[in-house]
N, C-alpha and C. Protein backbone atom coordinates (compact mmCIF):
# COMPACT_ATOMS: atom_id res chain seq x y z
N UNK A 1 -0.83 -14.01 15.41
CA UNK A 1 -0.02 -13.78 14.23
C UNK A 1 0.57 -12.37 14.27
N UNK A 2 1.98 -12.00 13.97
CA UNK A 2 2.08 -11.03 14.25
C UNK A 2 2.30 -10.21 12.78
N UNK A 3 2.10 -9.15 12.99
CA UNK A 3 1.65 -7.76 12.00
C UNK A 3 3.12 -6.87 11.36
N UNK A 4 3.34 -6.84 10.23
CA UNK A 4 4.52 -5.57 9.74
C UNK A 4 4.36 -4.59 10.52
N UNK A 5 5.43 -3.52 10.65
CA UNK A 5 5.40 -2.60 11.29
C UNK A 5 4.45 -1.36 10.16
N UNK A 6 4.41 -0.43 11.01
CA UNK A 6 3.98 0.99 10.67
C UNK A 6 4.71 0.99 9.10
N UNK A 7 6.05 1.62 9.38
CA UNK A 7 7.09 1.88 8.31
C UNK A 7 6.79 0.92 7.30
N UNK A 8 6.56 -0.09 7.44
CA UNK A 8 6.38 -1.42 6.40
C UNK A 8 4.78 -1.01 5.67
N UNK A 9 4.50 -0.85 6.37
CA UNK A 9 2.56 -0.75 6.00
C UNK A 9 2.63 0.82 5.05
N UNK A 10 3.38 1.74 5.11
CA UNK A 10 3.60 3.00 4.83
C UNK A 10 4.38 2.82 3.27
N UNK A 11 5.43 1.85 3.77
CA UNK A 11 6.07 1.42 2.25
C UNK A 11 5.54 1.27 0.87
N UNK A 12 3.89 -0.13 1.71
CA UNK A 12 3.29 -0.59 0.55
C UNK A 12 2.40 -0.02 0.28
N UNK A 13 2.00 1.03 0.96
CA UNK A 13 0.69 2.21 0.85
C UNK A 13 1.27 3.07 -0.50
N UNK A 14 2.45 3.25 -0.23
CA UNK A 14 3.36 4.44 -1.13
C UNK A 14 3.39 3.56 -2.73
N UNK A 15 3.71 1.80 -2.81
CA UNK A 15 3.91 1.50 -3.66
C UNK A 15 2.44 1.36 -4.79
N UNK A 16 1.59 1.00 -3.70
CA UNK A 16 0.16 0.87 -4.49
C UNK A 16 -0.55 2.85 -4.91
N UNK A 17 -0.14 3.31 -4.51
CA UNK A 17 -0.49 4.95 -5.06
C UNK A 17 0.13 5.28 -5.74
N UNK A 18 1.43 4.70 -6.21
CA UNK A 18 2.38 5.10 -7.42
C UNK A 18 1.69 3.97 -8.22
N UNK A 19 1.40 2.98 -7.39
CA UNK A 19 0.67 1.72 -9.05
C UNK A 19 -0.42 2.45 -9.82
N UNK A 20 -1.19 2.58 -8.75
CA UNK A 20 -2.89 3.01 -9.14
C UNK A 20 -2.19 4.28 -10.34
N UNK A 21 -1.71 5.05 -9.48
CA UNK A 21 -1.29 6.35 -10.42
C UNK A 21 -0.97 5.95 -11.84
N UNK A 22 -0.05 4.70 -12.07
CA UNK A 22 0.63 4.18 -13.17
C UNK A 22 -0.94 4.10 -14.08
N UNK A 23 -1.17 3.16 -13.67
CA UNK A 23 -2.68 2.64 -13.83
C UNK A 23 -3.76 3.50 -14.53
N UNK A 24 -4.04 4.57 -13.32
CA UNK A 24 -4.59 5.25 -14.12
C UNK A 24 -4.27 6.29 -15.40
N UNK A 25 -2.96 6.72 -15.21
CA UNK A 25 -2.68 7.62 -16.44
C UNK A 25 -2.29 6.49 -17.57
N UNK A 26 -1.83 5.20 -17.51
CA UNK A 26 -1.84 4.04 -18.86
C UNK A 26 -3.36 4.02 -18.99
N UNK A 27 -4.80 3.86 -18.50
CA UNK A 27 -5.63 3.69 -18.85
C UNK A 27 -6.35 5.03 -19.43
N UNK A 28 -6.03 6.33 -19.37
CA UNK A 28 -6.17 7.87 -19.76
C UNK A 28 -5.68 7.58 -21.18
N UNK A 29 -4.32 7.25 -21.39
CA UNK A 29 -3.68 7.63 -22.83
C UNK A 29 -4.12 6.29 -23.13
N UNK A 30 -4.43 4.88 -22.88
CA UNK A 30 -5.08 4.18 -24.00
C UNK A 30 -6.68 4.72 -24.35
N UNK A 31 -7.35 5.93 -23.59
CA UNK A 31 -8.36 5.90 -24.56
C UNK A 31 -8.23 6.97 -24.90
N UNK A 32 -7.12 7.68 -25.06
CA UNK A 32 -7.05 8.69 -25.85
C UNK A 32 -6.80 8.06 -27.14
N UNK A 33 -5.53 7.31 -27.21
CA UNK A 33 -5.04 7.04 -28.34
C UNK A 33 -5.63 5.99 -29.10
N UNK A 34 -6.75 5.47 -28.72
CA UNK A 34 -8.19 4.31 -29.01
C UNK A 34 -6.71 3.18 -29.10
N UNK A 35 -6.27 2.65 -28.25
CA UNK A 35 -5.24 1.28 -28.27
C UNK A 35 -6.26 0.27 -27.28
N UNK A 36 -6.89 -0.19 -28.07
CA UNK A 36 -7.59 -1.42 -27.38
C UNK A 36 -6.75 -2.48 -26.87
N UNK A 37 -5.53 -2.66 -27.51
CA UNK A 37 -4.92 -3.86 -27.10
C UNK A 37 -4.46 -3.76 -26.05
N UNK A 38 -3.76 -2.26 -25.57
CA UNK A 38 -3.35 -2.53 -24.22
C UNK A 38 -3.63 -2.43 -23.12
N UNK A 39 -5.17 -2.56 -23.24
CA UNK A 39 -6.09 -3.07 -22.26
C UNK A 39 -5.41 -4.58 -21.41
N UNK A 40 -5.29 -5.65 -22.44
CA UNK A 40 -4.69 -6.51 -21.79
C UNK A 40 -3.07 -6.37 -21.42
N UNK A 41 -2.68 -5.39 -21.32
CA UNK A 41 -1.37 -5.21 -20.64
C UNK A 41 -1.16 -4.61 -19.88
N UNK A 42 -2.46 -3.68 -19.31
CA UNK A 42 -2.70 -2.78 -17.89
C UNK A 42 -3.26 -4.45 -17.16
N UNK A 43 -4.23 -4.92 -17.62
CA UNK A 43 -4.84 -6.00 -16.59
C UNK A 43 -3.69 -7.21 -16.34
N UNK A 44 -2.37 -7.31 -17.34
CA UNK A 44 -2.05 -8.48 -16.80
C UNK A 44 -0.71 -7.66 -15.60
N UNK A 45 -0.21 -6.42 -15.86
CA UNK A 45 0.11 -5.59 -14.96
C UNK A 45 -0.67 -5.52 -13.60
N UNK A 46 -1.84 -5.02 -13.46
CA UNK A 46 -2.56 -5.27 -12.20
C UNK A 46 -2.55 -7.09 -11.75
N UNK A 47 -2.84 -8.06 -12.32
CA UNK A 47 -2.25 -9.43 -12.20
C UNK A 47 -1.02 -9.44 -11.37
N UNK A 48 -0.29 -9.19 -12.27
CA UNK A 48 0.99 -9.34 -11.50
C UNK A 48 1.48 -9.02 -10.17
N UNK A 49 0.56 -7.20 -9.88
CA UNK A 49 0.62 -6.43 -8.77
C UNK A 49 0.06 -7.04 -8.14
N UNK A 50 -0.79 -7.43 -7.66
CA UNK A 50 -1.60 -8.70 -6.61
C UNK A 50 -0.39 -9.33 -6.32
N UNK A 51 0.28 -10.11 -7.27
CA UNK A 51 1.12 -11.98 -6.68
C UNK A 51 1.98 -10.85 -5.88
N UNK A 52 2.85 -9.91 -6.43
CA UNK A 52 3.74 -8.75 -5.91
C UNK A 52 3.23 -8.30 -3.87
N UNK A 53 2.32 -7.92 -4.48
CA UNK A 53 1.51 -8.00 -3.01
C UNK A 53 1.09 -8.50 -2.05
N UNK A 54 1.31 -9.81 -2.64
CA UNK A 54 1.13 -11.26 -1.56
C UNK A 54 2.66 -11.55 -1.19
N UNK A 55 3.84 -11.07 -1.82
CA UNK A 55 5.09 -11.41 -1.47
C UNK A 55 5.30 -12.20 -2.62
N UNK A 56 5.04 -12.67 -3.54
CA UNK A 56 5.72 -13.16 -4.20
C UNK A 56 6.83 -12.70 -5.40
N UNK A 57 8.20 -13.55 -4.75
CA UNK A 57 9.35 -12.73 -5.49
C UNK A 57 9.64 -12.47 -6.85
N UNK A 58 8.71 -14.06 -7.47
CA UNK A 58 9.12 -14.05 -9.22
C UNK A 58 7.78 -12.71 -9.73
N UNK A 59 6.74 -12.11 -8.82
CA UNK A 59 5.98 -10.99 -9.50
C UNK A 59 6.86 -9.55 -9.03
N UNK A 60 7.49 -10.03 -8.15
CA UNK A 60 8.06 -8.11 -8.06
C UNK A 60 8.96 -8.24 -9.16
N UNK A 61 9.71 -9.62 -9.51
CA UNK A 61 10.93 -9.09 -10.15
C UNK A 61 10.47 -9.09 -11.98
N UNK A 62 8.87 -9.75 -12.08
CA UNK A 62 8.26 -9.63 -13.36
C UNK A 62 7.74 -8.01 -13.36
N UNK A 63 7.47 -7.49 -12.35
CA UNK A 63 6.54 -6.18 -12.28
C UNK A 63 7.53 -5.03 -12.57
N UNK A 64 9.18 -5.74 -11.94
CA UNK A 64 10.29 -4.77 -11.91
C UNK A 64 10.54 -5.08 -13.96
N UNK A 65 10.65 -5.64 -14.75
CA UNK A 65 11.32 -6.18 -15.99
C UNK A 65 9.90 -5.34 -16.73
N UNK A 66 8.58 -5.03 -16.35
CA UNK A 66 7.36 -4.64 -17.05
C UNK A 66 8.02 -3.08 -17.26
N UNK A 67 7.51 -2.91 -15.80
CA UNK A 67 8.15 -1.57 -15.67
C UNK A 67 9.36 -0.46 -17.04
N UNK A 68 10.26 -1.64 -16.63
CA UNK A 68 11.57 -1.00 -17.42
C UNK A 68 11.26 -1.12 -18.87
N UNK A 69 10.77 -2.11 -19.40
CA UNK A 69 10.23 -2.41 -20.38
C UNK A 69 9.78 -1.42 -20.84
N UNK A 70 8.31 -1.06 -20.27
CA UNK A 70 7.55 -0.13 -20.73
C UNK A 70 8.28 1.40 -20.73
N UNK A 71 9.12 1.69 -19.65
CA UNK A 71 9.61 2.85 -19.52
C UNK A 71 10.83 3.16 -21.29
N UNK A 72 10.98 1.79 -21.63
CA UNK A 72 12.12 1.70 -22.81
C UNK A 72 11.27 2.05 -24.02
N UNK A 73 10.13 0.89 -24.28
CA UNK A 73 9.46 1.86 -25.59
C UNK A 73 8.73 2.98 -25.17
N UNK A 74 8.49 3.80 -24.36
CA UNK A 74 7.40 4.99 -24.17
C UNK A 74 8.62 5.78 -24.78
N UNK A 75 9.44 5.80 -24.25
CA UNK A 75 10.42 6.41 -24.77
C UNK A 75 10.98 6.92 -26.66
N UNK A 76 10.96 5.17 -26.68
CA UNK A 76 11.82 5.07 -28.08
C UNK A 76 10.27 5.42 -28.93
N UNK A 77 8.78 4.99 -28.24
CA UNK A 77 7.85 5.50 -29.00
C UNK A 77 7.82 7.32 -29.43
N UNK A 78 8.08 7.93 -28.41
CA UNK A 78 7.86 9.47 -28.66
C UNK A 78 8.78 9.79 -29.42
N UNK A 79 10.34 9.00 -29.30
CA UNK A 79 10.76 9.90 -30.21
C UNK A 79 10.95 9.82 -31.68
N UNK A 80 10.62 8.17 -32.34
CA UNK A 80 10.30 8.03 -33.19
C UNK A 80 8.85 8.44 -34.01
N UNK A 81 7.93 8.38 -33.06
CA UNK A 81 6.76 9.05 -33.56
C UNK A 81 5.88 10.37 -32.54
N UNK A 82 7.32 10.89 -32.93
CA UNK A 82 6.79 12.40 -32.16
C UNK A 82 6.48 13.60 -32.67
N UNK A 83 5.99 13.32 -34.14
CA UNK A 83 5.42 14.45 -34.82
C UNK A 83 4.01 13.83 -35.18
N UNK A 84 4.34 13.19 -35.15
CA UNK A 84 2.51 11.99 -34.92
C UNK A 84 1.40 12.28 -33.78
N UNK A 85 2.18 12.26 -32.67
CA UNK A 85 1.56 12.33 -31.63
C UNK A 85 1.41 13.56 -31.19
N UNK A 86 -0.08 13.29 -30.39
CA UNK A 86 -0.09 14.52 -29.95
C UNK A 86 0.52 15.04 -28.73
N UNK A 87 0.34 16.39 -28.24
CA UNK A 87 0.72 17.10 -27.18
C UNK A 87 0.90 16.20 -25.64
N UNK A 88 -0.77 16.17 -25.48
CA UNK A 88 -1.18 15.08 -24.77
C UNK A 88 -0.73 13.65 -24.25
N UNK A 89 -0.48 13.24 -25.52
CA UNK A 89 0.08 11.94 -26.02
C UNK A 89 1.68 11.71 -25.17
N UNK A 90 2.22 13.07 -25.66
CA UNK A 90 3.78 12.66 -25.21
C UNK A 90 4.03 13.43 -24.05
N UNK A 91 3.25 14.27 -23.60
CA UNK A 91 3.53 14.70 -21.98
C UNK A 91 2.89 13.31 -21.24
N UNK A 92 2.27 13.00 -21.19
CA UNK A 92 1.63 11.56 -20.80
C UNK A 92 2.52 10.43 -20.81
N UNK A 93 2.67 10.32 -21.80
CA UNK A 93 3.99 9.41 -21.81
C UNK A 93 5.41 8.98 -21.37
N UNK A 94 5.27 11.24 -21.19
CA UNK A 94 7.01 11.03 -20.40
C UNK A 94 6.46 10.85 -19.05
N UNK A 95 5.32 11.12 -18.31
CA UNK A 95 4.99 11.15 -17.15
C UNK A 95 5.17 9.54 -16.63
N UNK A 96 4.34 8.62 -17.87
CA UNK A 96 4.53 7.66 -17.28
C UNK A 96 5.90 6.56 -17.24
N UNK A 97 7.24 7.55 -18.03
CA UNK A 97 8.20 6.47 -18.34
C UNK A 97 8.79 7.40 -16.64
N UNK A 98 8.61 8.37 -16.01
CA UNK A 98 9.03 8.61 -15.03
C UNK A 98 8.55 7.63 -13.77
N UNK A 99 6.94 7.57 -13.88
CA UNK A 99 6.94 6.37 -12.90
C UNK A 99 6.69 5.17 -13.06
N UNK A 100 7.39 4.55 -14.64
CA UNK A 100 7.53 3.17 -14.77
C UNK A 100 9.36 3.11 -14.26
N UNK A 101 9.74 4.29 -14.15
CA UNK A 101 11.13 4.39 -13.70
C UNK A 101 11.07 4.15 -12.17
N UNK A 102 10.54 5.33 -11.72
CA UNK A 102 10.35 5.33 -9.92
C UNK A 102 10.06 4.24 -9.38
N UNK A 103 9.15 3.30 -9.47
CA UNK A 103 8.78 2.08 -9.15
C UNK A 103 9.42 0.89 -9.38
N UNK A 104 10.25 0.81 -9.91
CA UNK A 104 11.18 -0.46 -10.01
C UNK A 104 12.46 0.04 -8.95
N UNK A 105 13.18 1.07 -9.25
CA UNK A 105 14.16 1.88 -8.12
C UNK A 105 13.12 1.84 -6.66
N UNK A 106 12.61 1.87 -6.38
CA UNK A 106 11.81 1.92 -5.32
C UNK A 106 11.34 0.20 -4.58
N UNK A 107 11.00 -0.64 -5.45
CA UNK A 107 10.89 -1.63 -5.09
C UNK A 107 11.78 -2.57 -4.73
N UNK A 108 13.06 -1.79 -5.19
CA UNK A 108 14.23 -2.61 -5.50
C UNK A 108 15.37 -2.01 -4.07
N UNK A 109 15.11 -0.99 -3.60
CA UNK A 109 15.72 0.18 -2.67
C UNK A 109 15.14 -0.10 -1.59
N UNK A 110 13.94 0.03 -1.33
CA UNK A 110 13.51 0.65 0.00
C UNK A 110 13.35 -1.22 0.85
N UNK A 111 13.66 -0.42 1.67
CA UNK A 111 14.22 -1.89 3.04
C UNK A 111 12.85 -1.76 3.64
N UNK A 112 11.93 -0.89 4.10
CA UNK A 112 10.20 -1.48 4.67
C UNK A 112 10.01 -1.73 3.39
N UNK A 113 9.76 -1.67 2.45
CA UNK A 113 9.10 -2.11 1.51
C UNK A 113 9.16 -4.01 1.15
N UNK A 114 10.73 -4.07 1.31
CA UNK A 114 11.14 -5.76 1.30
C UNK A 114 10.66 -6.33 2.52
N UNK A 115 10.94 -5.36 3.80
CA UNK A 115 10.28 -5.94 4.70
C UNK A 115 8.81 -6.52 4.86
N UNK A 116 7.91 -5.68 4.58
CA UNK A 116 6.66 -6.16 4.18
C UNK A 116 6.79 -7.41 3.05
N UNK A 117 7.48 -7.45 2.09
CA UNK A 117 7.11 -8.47 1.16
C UNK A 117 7.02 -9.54 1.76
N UNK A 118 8.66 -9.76 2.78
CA UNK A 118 9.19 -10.68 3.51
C UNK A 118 8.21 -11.43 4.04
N UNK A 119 7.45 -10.35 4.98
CA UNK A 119 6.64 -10.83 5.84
C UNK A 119 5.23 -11.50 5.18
N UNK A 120 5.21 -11.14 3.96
CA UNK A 120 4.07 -11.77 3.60
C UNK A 120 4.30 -12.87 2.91
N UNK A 121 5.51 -13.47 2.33
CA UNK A 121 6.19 -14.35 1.99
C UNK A 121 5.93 -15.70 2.95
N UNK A 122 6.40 -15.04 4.46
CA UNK A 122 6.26 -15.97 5.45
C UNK A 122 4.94 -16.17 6.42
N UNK A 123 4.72 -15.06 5.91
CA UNK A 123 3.02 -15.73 6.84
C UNK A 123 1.78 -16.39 5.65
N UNK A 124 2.58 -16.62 4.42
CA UNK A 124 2.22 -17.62 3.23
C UNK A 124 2.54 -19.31 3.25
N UNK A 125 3.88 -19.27 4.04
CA UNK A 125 4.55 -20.40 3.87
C UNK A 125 4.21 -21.72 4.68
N UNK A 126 4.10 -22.67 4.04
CA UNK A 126 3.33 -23.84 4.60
C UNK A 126 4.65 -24.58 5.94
């Protein structure tokens, strides 16, 4: 069976250290801000990142629509309730609408990165 290249393997190394990163600073500010609920919206995010990771196209392009999503209210959250929040709260926040930004441009751009998907697409396929 043959193997992605280097460059390809480097792609998805880069994409899962910007996830984890995502990951972990959404799981920092939900227990700062005690938001229990979006517990289930980091886990169905990591969900998704798996199918994404196996190649499948309808999770990159759900992971790409999360992304932007989230990057839209973090946004419209701080600045509507940005005397509410704290310090913490909204440096955190812009951090993460930067790499709910980076990661969709990135998944959507980089050619090893599709390459790898590709390949895992087809060494899936019956």
């Amino acid at each position: 069976m043959l193997q992605p290249d280097l460059s390809a393997l480097k792609s998805r190394n880069i994409l899962i250290t910007l996830f984890v990163l995502l990951c972990i600073l959404d799981a920092t500010l939900v227990v700062i801000a005690r938001d229990k609920w979006a517990i289930g919206r980091i886990l169905l995010t990591i969900i998704v990142m798996y199918f994404v990771l196996q190649g499948r196209r309808w999770a990159k392009y759900l992971l790409m629509g999360i992304c932007s999503l989230l990057a839209v209210l973090l946004i419209a959250m701080v600045v509507v309730l940005s005397s509410k929040l704290s310090i913490i709260l909204k440096v955190g926040s812009l951090i993460m609408v930067v790499l709910c930004t980076i990661i969709p441009i990135y998944m959507a751009t980089n050619k090893d990165l599709n390459r790898y998907l590709s390949f895992k697409r087809q060494s899936y396929s019956p």
